[in-house]
C-alpha atoms as a PDB file:
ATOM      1  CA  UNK A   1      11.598  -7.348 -13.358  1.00  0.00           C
ATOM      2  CA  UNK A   2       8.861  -5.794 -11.787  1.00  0.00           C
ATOM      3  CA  UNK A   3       7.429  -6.800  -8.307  1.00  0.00           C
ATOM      4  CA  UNK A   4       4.962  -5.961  -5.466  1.00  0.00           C
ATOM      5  CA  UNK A   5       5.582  -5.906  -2.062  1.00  0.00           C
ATOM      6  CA  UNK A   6       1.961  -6.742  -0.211  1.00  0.00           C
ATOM      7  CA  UNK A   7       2.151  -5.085   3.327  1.00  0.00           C
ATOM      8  CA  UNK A   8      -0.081  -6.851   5.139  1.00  0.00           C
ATOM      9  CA  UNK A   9       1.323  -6.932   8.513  1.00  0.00           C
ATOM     10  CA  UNK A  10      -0.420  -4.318  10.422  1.00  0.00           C
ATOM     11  CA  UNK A  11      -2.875  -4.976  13.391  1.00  0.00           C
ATOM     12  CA  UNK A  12      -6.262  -2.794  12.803  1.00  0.00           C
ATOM     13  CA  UNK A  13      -6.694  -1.450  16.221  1.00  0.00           C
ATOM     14  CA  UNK A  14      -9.338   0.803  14.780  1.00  0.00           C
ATOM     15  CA  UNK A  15     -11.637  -2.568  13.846  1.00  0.00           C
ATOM     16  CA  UNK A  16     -11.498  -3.355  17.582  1.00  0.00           C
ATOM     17  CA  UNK A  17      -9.488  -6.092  19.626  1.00  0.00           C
ATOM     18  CA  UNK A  18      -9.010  -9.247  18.393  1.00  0.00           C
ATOM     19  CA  UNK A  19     -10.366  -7.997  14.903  1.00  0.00           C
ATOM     20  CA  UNK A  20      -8.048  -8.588  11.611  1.00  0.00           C
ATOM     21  CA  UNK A  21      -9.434  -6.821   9.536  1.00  0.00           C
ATOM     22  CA  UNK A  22      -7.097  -8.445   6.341  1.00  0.00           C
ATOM     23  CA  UNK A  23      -9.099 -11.469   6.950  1.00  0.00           C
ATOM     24  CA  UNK A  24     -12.311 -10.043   7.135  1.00  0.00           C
ATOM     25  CA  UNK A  25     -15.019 -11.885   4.752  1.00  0.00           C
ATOM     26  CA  UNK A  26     -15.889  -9.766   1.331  1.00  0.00           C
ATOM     27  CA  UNK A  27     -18.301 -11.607  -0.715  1.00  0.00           C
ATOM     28  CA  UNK A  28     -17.285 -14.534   1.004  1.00  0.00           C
ATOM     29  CA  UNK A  29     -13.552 -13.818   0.725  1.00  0.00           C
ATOM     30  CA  UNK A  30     -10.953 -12.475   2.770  1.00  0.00           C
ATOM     31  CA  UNK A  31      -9.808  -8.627   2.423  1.00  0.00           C
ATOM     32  CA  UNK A  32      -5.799  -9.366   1.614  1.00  0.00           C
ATOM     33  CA  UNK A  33      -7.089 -12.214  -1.081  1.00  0.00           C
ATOM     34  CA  UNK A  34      -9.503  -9.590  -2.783  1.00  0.00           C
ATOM     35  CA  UNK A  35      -5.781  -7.713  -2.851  1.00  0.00           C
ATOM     36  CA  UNK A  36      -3.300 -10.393  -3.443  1.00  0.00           C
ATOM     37  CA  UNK A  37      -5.590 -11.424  -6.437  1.00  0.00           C
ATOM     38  CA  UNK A  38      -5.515  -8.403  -8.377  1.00  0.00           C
ATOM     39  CA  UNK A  39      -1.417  -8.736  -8.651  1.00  0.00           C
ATOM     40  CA  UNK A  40      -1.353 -12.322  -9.530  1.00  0.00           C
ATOM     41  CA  UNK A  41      -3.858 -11.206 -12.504  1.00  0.00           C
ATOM     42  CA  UNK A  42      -1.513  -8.071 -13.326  1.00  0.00           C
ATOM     43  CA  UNK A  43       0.708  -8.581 -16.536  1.00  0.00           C
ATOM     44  CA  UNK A  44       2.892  -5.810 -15.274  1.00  0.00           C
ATOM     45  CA  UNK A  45       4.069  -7.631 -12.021  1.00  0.00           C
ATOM     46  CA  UNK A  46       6.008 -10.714 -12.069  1.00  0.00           C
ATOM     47  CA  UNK A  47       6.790 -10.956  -8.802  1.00  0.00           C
ATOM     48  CA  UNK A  48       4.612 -10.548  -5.278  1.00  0.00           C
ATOM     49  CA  UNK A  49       6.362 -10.349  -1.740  1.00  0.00           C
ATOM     50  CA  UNK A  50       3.751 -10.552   1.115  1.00  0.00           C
ATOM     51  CA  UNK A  51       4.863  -8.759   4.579  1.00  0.00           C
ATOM     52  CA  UNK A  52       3.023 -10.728   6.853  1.00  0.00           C
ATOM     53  CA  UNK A  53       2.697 -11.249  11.185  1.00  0.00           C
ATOM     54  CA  UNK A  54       5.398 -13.512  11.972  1.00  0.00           C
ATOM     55  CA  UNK A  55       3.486 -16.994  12.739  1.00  0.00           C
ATOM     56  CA  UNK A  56       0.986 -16.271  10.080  1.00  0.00           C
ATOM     57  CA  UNK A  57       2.957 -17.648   7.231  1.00  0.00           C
ATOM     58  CA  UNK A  58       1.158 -21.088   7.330  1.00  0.00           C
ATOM     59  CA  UNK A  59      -2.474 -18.869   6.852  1.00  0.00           C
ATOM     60  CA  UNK A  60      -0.675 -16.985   4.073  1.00  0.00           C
ATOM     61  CA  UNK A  61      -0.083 -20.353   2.504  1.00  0.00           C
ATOM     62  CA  UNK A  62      -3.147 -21.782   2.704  1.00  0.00           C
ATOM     63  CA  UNK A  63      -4.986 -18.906   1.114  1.00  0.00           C
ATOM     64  CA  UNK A  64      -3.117 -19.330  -1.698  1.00  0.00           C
ATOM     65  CA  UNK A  65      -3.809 -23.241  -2.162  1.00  0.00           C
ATOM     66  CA  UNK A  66      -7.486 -22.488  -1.644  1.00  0.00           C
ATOM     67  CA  UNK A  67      -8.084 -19.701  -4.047  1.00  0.00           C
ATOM     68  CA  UNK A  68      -5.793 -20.523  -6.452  1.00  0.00           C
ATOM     69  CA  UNK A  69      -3.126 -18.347  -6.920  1.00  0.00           C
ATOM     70  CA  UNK A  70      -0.214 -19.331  -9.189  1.00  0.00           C
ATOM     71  CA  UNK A  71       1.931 -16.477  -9.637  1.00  0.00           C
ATOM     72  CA  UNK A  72       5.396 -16.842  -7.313  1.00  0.00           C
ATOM     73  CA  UNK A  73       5.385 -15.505  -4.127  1.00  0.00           C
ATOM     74  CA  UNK A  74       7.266 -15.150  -0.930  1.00  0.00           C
ATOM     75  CA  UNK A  75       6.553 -13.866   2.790  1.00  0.00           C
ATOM     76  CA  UNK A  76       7.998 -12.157   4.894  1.00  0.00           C
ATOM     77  CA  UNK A  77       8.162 -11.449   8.068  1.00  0.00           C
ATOM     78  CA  UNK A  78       7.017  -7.489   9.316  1.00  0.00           C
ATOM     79  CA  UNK A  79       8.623  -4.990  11.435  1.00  0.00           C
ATOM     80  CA  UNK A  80       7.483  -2.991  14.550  1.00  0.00           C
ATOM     81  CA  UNK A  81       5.951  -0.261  12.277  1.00  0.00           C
ATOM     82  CA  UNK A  82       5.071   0.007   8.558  1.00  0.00           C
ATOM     83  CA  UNK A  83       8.082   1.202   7.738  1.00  0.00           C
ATOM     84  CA  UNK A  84      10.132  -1.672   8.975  1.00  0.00           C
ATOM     85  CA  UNK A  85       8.040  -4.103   7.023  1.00  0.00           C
ATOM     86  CA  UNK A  86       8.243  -2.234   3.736  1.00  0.00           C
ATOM     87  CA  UNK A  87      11.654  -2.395   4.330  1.00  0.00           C
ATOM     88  CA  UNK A  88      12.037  -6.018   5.113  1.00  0.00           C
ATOM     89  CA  UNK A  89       9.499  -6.598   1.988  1.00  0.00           C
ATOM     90  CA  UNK A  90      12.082  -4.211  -0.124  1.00  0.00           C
ATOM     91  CA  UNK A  91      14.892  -6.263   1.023  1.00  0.00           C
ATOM     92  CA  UNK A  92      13.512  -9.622  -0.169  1.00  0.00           C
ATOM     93  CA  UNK A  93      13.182  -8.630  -4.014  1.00  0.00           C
ATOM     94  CA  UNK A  94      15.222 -10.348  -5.966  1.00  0.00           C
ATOM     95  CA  UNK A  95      18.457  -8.640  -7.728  1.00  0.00           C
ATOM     96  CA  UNK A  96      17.121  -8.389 -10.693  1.00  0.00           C
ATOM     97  CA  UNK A  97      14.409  -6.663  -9.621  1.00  0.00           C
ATOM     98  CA  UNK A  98      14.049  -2.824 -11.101  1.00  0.00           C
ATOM     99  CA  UNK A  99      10.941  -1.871 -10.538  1.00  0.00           C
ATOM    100  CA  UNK A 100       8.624  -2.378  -7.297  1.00  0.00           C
ATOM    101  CA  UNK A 101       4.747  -1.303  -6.373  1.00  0.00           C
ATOM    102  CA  UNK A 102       4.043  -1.116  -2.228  1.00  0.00           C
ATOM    103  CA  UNK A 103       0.269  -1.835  -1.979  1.00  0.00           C
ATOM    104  CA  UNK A 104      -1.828  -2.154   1.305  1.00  0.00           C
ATOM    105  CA  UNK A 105      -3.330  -5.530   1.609  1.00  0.00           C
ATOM    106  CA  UNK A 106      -6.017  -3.570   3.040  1.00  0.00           C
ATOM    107  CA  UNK A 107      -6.973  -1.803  -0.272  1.00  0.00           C
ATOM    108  CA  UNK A 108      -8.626  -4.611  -2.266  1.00  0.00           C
ATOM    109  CA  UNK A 109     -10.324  -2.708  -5.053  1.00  0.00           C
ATOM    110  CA  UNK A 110      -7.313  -1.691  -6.915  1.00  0.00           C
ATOM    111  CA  UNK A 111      -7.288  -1.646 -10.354  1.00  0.00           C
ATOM    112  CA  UNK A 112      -5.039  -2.894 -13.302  1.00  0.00           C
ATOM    113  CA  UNK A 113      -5.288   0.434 -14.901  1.00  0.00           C
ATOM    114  CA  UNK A 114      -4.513   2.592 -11.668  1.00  0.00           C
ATOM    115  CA  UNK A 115      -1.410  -0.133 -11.261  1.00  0.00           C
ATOM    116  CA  UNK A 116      -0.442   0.510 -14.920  1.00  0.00           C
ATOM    117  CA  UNK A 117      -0.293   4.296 -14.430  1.00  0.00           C
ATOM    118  CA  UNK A 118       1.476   4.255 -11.335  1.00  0.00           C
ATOM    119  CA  UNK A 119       4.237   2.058 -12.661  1.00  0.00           C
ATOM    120  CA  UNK A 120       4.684   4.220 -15.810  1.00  0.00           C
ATOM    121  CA  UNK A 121       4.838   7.250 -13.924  1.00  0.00           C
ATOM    122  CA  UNK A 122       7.485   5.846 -11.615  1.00  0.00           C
ATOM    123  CA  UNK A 123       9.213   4.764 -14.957  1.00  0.00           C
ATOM    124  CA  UNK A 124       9.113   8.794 -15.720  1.00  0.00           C
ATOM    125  CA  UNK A 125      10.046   9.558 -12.533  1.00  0.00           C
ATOM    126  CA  UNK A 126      11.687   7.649 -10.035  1.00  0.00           C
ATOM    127  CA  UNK A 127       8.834   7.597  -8.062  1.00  0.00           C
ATOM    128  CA  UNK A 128       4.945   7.849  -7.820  1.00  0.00           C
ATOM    129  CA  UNK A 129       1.689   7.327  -6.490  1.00  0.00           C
ATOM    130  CA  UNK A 130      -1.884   6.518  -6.925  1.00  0.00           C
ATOM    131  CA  UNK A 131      -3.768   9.981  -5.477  1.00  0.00           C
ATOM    132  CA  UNK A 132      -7.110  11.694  -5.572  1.00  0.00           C
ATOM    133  CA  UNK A 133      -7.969  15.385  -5.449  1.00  0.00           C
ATOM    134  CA  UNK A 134      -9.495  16.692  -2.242  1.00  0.00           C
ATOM    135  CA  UNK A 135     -12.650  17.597  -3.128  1.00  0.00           C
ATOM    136  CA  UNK A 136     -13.721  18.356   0.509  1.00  0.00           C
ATOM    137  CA  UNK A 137     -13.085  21.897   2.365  1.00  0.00           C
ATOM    138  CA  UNK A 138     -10.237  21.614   4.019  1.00  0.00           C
ATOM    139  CA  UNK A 139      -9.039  23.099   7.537  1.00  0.00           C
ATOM    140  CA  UNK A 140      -5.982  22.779   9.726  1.00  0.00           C
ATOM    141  CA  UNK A 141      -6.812  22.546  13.857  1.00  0.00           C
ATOM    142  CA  UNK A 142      -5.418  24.524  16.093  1.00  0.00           C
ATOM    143  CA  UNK A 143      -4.559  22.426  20.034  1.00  0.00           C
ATOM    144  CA  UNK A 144      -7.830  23.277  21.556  1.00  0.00           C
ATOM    145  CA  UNK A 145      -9.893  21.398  18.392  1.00  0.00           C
ATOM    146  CA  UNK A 146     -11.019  24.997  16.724  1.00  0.00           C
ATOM    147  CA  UNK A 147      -9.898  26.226  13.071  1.00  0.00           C
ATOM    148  CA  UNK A 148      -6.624  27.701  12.695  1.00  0.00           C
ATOM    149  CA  UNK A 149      -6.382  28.236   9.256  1.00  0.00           C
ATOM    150  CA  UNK A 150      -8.196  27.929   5.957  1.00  0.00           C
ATOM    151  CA  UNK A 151      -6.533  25.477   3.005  1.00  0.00           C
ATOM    152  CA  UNK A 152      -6.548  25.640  -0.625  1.00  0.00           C
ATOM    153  CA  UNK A 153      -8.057  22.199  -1.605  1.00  0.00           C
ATOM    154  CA  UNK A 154      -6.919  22.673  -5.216  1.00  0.00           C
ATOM    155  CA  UNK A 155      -3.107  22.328  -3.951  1.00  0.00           C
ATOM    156  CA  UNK A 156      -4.255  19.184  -1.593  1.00  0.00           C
ATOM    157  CA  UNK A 157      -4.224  15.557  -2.741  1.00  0.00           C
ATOM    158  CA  UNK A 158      -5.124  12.461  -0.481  1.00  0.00           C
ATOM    159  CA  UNK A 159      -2.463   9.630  -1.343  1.00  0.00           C
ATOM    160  CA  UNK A 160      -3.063   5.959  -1.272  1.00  0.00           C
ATOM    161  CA  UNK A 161      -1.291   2.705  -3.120  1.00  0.00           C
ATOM    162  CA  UNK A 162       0.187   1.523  -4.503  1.00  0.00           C
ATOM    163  CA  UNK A 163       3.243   3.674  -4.555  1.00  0.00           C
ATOM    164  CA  UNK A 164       5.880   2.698  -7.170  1.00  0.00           C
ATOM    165  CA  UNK A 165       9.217   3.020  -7.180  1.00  0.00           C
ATOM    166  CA  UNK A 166      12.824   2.711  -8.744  1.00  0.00           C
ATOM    167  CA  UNK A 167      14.397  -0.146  -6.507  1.00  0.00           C
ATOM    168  CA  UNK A 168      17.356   2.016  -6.032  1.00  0.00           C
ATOM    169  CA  UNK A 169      15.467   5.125  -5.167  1.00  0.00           C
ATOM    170  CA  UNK A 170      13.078   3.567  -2.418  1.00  0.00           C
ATOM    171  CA  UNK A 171      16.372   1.606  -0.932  1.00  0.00           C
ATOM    172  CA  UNK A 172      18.074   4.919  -0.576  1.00  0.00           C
ATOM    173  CA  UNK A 173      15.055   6.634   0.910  1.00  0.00           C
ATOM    174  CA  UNK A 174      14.326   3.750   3.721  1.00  0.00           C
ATOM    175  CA  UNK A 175      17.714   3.778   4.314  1.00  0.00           C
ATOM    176  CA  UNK A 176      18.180   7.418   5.025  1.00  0.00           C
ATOM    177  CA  UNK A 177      15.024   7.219   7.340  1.00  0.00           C
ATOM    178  CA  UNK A 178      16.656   4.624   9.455  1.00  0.00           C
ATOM    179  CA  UNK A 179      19.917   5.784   9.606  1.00  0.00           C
ATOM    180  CA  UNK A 180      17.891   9.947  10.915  1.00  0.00           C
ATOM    181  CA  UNK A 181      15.509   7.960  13.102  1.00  0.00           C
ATOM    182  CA  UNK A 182      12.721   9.314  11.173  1.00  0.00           C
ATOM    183  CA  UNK A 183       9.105   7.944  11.356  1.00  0.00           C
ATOM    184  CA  UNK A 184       7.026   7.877   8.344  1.00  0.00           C
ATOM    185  CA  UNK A 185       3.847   6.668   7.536  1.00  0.00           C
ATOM    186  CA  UNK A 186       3.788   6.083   4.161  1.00  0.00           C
ATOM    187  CA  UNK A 187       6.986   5.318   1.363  1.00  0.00           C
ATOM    188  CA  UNK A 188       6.794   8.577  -0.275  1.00  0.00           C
ATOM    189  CA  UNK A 189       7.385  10.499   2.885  1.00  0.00           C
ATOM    190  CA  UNK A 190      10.851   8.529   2.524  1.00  0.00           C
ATOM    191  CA  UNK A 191      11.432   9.789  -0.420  1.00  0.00           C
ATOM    192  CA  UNK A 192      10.466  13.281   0.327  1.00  0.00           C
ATOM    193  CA  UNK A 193      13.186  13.095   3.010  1.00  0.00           C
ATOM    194  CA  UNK A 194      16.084  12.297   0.373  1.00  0.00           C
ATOM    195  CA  UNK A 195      15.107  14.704  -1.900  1.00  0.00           C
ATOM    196  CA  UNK A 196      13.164  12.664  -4.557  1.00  0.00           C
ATOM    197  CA  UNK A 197      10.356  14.217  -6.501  1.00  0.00           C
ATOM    198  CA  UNK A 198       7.220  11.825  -6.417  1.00  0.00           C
ATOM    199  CA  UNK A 199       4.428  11.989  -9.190  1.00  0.00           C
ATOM    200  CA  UNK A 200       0.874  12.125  -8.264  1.00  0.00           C
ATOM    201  CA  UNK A 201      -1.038  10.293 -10.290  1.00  0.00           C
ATOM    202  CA  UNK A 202      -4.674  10.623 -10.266  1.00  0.00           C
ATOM    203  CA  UNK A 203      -6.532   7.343  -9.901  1.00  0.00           C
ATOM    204  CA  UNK A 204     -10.242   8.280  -9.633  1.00  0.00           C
ATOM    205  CA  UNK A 205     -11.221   4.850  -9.426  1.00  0.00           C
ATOM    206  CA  UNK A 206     -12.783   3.614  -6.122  1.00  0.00           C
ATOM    207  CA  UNK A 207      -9.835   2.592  -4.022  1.00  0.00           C
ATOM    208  CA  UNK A 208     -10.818   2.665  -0.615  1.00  0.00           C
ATOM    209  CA  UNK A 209      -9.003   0.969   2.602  1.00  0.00           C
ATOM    210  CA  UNK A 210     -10.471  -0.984   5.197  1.00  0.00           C
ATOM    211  CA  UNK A 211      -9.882   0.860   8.493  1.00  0.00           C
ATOM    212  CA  UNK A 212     -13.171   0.755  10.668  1.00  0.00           C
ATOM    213  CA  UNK A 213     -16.266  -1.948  10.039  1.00  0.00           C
ATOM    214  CA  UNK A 214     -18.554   0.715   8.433  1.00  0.00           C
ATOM    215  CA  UNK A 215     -16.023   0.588   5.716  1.00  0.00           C
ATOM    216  CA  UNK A 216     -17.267  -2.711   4.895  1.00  0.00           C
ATOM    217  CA  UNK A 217     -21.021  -2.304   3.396  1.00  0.00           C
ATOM    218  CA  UNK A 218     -19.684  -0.145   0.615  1.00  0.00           C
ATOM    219  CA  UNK A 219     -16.858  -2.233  -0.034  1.00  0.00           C
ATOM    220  CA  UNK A 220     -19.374  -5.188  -0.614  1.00  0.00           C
ATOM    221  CA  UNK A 221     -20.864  -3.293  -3.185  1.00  0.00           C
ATOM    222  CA  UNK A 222     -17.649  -2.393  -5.248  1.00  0.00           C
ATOM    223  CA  UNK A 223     -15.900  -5.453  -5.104  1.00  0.00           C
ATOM    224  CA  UNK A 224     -15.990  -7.811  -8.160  1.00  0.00           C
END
């Protein structure tokens, strides 16, 4: 079995206060259903786990009832940082489940193709992840804001999700987090910490988060 685990727990601060930016209208419709949407279409997942606010649950509900979405699905409460919901999500996949894509209910362009990649890589090798080549000049800051050092963009990748993984490999790695007290801000970090090689897998297709409102417009005119 292969499942997704939707975190879409996180607060936004950089929309503003009292902005949630998951429910945020696109074309009419909110951010994490743009998102939750493209998995219940997927042939490859059979399975979607939603990491959600504790107290939202009811919302959760509803938005599936209203739009329609038929594939089975459970939520799940989040943790005090990402890393604590992806690991509650993890922890709620059933035992049969093998395989598992982590997706940001914040990125709601991504494609079945990108998915399809990602989980074959992570097939190869244990783990993967949707990425993009930096194609920007690249500098590292020294404390007082000036350049400390030039970096070869051709070695530099910016990673996104979904980030797919053996079940057994991403327990191990979330696991060995917690038990060092180790903050990470994204699932491959985890498994960088254990040891695990991770495949980048070049998506090139528009996959783009919602962090800050001018992040909207152009989302409006990529969405389907």
């Amino acid at each position: 079995m292969t499942s997704v685990v939707i975190v879409a727990a996180g607060r936004g601060t950089r929309m503003g206060p009292g902005v949630d930016k998951l429910f945020l209208p696109l074309k009419g419709i909110p951010v994490v259903v743009h998102c939750w949407r493209r998995f219940d279409a997927s042939p490859g997942i059979d399975d979607i786990v939603l990491v959600v606010r504790d107290g939202w649950q009811e919302s959760f509900h509803e938005l599936a009832r209203i739009h329609q979405l038929r594939k089975p699905f459970r939520l799940v409460a989040g943790g005090a940082e990402r890393q604590d919901s992806v690991a509650n999500g993890i922890a709620a996949l059933k035992p049969d489940t093998e395989w598992v894509a982590i997706h940001d209910g914040a990125r709601p362009l991504i494609t079945e193709a990108a998915l399809a990649r990602c989980l074959e890589a992570a097939r190869q090798y244990g783990a993967a992840v949707a990425a993009q080549r930096a194609v920007d000049t690249i500098k590292e800051a020294a404390a007082d804001g000036t350049i400390s050092r030039h970096l070869n963009r051709n070695l530099l990748w910016t990673v996104q999700t979904p980030q797919c993984f053996h079940v057994p490999i991403i327990r191990k790695a979330m696991a060995a987090v917690k038990a060092a007290g180790q903050q990470v801000t994204d699932d491959t970090a985890a498994c960088e910490f254990i040891g695990q090689p991770v495949r980048l897998v070049e998506c090139p297709e528009p996959n783009l988060k919602v962090t800050a409102p001018g992040d909207l417009p152009l989302l409006e005119s990529l969405v389907g």
